[in-house]
Protein backbone atom coordinates (compact mmCIF):
# COMPACT_ATOMS: atom_id res chain seq x y z
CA UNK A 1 81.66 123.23 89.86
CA UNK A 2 84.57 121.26 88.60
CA UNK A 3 85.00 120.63 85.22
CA UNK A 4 83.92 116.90 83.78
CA UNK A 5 86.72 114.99 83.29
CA UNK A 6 85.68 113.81 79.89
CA UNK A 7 88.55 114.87 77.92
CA UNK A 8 90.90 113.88 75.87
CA UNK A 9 94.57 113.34 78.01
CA UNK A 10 97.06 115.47 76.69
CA UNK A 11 100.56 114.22 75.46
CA UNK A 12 103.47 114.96 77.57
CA UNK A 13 106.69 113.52 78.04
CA UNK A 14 106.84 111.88 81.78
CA UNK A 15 110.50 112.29 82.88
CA UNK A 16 112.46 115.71 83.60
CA UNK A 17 114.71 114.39 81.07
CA UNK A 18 113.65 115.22 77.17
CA UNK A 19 115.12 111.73 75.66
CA UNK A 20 116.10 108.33 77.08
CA UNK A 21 119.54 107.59 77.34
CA UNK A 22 121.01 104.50 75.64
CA UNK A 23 120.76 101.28 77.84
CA UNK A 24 117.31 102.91 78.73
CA UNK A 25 114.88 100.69 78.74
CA UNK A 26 111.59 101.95 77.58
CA UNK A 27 107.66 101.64 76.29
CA UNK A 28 106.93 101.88 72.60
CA UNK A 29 104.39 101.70 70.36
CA UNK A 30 104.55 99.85 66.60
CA UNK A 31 103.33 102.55 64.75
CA UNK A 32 104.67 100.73 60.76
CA UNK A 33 105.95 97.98 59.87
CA UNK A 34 108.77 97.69 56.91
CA UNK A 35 111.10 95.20 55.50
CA UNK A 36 114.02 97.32 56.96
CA UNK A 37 112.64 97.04 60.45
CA UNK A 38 109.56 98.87 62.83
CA UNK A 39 108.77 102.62 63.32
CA UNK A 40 107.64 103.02 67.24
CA UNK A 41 106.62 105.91 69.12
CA UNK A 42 108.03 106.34 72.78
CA UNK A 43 104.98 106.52 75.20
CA UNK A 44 106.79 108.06 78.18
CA UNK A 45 108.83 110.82 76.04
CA UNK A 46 105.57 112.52 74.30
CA UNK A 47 105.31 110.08 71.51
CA UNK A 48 109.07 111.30 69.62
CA UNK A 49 109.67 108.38 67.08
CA UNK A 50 111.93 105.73 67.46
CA UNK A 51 112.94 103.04 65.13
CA UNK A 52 113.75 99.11 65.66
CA UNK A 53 115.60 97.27 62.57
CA UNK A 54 115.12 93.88 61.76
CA UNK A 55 117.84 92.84 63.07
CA UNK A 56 117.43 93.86 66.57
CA UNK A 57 113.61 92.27 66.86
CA UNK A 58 114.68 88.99 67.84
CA UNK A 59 117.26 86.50 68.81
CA UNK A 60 115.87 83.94 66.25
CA UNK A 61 115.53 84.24 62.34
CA UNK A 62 112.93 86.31 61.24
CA UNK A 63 110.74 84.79 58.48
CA UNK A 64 108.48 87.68 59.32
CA UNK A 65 108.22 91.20 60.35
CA UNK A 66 104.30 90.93 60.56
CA UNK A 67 103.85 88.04 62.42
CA UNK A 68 107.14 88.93 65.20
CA UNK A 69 105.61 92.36 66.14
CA UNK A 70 101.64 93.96 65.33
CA UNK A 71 100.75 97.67 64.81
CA UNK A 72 99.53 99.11 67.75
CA UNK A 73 100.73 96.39 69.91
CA UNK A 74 102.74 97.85 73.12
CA UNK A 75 105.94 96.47 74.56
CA UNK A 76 109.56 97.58 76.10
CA UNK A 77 112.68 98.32 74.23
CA UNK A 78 116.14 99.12 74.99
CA UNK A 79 117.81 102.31 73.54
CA UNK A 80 120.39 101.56 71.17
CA UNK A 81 121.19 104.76 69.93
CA UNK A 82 119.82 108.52 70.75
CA UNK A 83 120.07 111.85 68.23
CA UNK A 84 118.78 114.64 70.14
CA UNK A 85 119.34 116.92 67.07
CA UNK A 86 117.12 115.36 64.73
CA UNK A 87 114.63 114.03 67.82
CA UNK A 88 115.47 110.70 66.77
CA UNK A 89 115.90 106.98 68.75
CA UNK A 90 117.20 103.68 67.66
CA UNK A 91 115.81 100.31 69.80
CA UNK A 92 116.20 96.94 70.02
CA UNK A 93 113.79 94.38 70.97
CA UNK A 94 115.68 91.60 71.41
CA UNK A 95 118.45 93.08 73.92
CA UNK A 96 115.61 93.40 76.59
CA UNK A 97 116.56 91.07 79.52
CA UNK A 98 113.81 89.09 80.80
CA UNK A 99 114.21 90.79 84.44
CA UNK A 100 113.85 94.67 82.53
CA UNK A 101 110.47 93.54 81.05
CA UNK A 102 108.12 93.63 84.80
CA UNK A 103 109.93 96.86 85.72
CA UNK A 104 109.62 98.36 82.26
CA UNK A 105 106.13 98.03 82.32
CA UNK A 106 105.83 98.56 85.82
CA UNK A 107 107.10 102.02 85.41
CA UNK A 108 105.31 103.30 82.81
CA UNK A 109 102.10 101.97 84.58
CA UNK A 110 102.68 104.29 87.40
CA UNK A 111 103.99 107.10 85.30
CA UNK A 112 101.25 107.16 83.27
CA UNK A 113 98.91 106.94 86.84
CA UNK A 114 100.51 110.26 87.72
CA UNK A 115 99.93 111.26 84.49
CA UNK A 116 96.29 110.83 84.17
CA UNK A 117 96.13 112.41 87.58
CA UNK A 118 98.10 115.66 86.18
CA UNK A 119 96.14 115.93 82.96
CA UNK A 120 92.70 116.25 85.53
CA UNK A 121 94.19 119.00 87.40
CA UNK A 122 94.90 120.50 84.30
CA UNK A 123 91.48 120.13 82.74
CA UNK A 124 90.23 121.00 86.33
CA UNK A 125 92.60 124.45 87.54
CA UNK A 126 93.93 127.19 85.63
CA UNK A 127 97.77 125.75 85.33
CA UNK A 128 99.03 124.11 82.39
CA UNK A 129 99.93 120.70 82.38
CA UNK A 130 103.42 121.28 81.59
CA UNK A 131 103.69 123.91 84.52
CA UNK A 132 102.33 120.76 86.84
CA UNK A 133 105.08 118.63 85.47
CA UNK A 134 107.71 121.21 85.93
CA UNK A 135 106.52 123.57 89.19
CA UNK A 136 104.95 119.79 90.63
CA UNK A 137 106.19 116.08 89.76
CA UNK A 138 109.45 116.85 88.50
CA UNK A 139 110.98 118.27 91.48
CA UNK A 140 108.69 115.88 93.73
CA UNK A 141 110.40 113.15 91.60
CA UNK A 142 113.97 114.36 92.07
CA UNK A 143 113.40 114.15 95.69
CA UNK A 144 111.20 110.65 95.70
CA UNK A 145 112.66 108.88 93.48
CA UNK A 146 109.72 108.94 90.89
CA UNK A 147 106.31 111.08 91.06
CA UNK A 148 104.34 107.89 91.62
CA UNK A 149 106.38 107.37 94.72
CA UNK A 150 106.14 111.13 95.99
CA UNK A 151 102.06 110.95 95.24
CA UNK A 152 102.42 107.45 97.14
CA UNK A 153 103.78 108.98 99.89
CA UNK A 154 101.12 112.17 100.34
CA UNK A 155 98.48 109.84 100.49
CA UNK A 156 99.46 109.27 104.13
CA UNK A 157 101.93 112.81 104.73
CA UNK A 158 100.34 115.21 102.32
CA UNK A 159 102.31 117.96 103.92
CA UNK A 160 105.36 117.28 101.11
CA UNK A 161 102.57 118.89 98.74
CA UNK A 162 103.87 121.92 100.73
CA UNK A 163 107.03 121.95 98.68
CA UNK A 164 105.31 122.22 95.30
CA UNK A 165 105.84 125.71 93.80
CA UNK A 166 101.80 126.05 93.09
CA UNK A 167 98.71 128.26 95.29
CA UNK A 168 97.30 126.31 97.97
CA UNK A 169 93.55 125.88 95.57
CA UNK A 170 95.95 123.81 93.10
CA UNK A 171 97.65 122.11 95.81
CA UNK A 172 94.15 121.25 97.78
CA UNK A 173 93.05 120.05 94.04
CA UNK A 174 96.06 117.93 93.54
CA UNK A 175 96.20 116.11 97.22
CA UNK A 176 92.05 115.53 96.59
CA UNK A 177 92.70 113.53 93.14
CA UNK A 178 95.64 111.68 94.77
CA UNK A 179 93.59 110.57 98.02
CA UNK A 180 90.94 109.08 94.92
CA UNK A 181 92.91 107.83 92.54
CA UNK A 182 96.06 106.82 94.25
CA UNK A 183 94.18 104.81 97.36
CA UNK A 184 96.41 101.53 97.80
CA UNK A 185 94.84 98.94 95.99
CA UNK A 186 95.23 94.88 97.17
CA UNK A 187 97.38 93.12 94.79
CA UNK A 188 98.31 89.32 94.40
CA UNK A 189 101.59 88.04 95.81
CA UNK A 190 102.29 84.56 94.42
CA UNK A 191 105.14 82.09 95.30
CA UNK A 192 105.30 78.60 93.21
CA UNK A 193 106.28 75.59 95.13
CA UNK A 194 106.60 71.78 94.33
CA UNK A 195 106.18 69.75 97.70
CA UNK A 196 105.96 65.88 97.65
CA UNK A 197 105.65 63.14 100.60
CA UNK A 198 106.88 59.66 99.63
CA UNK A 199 106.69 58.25 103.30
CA UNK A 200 103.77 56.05 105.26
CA UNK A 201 102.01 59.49 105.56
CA UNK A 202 101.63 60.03 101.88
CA UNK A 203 98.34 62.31 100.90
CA UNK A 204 97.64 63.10 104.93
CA UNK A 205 100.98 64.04 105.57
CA UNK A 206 100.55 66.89 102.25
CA UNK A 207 97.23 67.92 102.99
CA UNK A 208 98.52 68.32 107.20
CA UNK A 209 101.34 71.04 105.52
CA UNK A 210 99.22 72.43 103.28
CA UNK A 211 96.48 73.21 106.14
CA UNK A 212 99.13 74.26 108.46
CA UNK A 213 100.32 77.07 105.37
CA UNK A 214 96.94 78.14 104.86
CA UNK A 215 96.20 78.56 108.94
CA UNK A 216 99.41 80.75 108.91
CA UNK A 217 97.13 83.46 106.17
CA UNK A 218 95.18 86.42 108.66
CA UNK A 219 91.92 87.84 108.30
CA UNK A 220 92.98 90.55 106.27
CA UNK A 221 95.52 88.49 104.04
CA UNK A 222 94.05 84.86 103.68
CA UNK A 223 96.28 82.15 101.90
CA UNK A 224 95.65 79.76 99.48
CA UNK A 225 97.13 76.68 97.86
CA UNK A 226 96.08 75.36 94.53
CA UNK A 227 97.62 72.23 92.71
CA UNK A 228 98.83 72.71 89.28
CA UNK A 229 100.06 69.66 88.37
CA UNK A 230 101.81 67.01 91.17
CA UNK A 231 104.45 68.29 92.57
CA UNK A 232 103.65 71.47 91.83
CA UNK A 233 101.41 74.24 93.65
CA UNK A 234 100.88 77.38 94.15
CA UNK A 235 100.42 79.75 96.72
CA UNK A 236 98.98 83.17 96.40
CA UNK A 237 97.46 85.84 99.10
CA UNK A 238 96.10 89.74 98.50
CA UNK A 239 98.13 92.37 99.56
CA UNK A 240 97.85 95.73 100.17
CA UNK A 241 101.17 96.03 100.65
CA UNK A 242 103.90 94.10 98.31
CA UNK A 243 106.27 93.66 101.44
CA UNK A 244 104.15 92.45 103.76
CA UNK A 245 102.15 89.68 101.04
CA UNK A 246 105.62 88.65 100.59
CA UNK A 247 106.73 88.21 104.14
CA UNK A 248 103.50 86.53 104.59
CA UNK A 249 104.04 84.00 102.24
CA UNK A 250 107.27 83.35 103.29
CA UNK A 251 106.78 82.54 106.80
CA UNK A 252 103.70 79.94 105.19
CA UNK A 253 106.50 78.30 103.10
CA UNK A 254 108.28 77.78 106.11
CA UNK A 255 105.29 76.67 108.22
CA UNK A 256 104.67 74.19 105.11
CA UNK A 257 108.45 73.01 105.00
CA UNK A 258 108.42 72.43 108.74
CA UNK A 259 105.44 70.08 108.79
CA UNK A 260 105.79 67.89 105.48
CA UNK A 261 109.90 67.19 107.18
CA UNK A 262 107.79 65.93 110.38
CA UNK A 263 105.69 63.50 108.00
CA UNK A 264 108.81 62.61 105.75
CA UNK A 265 108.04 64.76 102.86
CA UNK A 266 110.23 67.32 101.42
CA UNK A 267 109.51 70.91 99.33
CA UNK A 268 111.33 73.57 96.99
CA UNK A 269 110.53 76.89 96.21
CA UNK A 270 110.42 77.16 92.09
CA UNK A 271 109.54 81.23 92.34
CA UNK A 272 109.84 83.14 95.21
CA UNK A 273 106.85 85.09 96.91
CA UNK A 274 106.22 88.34 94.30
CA UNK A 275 103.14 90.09 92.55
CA UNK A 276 101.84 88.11 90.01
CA UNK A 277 101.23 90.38 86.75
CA UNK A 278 98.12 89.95 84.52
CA UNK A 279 99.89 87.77 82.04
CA UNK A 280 101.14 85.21 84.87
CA UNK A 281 97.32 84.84 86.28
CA UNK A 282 96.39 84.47 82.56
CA UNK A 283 98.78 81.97 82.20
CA UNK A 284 98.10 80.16 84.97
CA UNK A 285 94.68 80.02 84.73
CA UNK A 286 94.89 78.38 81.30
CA UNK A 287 97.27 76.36 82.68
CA UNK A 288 94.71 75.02 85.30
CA UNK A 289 91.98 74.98 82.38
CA UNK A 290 94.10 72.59 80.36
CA UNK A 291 95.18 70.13 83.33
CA UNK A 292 91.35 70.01 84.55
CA UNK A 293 90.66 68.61 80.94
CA UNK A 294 93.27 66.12 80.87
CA UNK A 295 91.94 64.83 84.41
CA UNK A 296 88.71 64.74 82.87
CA UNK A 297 89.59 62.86 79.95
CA UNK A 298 91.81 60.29 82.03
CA UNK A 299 88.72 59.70 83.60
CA UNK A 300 86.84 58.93 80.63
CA UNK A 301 89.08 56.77 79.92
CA UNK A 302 88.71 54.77 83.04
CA UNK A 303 85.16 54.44 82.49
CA UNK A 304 85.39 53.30 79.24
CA UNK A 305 87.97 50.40 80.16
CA UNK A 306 85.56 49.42 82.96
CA UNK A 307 82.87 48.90 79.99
């Protein structure tokens, strides 16, 4: 009988590597807050401490620490400066660029997946979970790119679990958790348009280019448009895979472009097709919220003036 998988995960560092290198960008933890600046730990090098000053927290004046950045509160960092001697890393918040922050997180999400998944095998077999990482994802990672995308891959060619230096009861363990845990999952691919239609055709001629979008979505991958605010919509589909939501969604833009030009109406694309994080469906759903109140206070209004 297998072990229960209550347990508490084990720290480990995720990379090969046993610090960042400056220009690294990276996942920390506030761990204290001083006047002089924030202590952090790194989450994907085992938790070594790292330290942002004040000055590198923001772009803006700080009028305060406590209210810029909260204990506990996770978010990515650039390496400013690393002493491998004394185990020590400087950071700076507000060096992030805006494109670093999705693949930041987006990394440490799936390192930590493979993580999780190497901390059960550990709890589960005899092998340690720092012989997994180096007998197991290390040199898988080498070769993939990343252990997230060599455990990606198994899922359909488990044979490249033949390379890993482990017995075949490990290795039947391992390729077991993956198929469970690592099963592709359908995500949202979003694209954010603004489309308008001035001519005789008007509302018929938009709701004609928005049907004709929508018709392009499959059975599998259906499509669908929501207004935001006029002229702007969006479009969104569920994807198993990120490539193929996009190319979807791309050959519905055009489908959508084609027919509001044939009744005199015109489109732009404000975001390409992409997976919409967490924090962009939270946003836009307030974002709905709030516009779904002002229409229902307009029409208040209306009624009242009717009075």
């Amino acid at each position: 009988m297998p072990k229960e998988d209550t347990f508490e995960v084990s720290s480990h560092r995720f990379y090969a590597n046993e610090f960042p290198k400056v220009d690294d960008v990276v996942m920390v933890k506030v761990m204290k807050i001083t006047d002089s600046g924030v202590y952090v730990t790194l989450l994907e090098y085992n938790r070594i401490q790292g330290f942002i000053p004040a000055s590198e927290l923001s772009r803006r004046r700080i009028r305060s620490i406590p209210k810029l950045v909260q204990i506990g509160k996770v978010e990515p960092s650039v390496v400013t400066r690393v002493d491998e001697e004394k185990g020590y890393v400087d950071l700076s918040k507000r060096r992030v660029a805006e494109d670093d922050v999705n693949k930041a997180e987006r990394k440490y999400q799936e390192a930590k997946k493979v993580h999780n998944i190497a901390s059960v095998l550990a709890n589960r077999s005899d092998i340690s979970l720092d012989d997994i990482y180096t007998r197991i994802i290390w040199p898988l990672a080498e070769k993939y790119q990343s252990g997230y995308n060599a455990f990606m891959i198994s899922v359909s060619k488990p044979e490249i679990l033949q390379e890993c230096d482990v017995d075949e009861a490990v290795r039947k363990q391992l390729q077991e958790l993956i198929a469970t845990r690592m099963a592709p999952q359908a995500q949202k691919v979003r694209a954010d348009i603004e489309a308008t239609c001035f001519s005789i055709q008007g509302v018929d001629g938009l709701r004609a280019a928005m049907k004709a979008a929508e018709a392009v979505g499959t059975k599998d991958m259906p499509i669908s448009i929501s207004l935001i605010a006029p002229p702007l919509y969006v479009m969104t589909t569920m994807a198993l895979q990120e490539r193929e939501g996009v190319e979807l969604l791309n050959k519905a833009i055009a489908e959508l472009e084609r027919v509001l030009k044939e009744n005199g109406g015109a489109m732009a694309v404000k975001n390409e097709p992409r997976v919409a994080h967490k924090q962009e469906d939270a946003d836009l759903e307030g974002l709905m919220k709030k516009m779904e109140l002002e229409n229902q206070e307009v029409a208040a209004d209306d009624d009242e003036d009717e009075d």
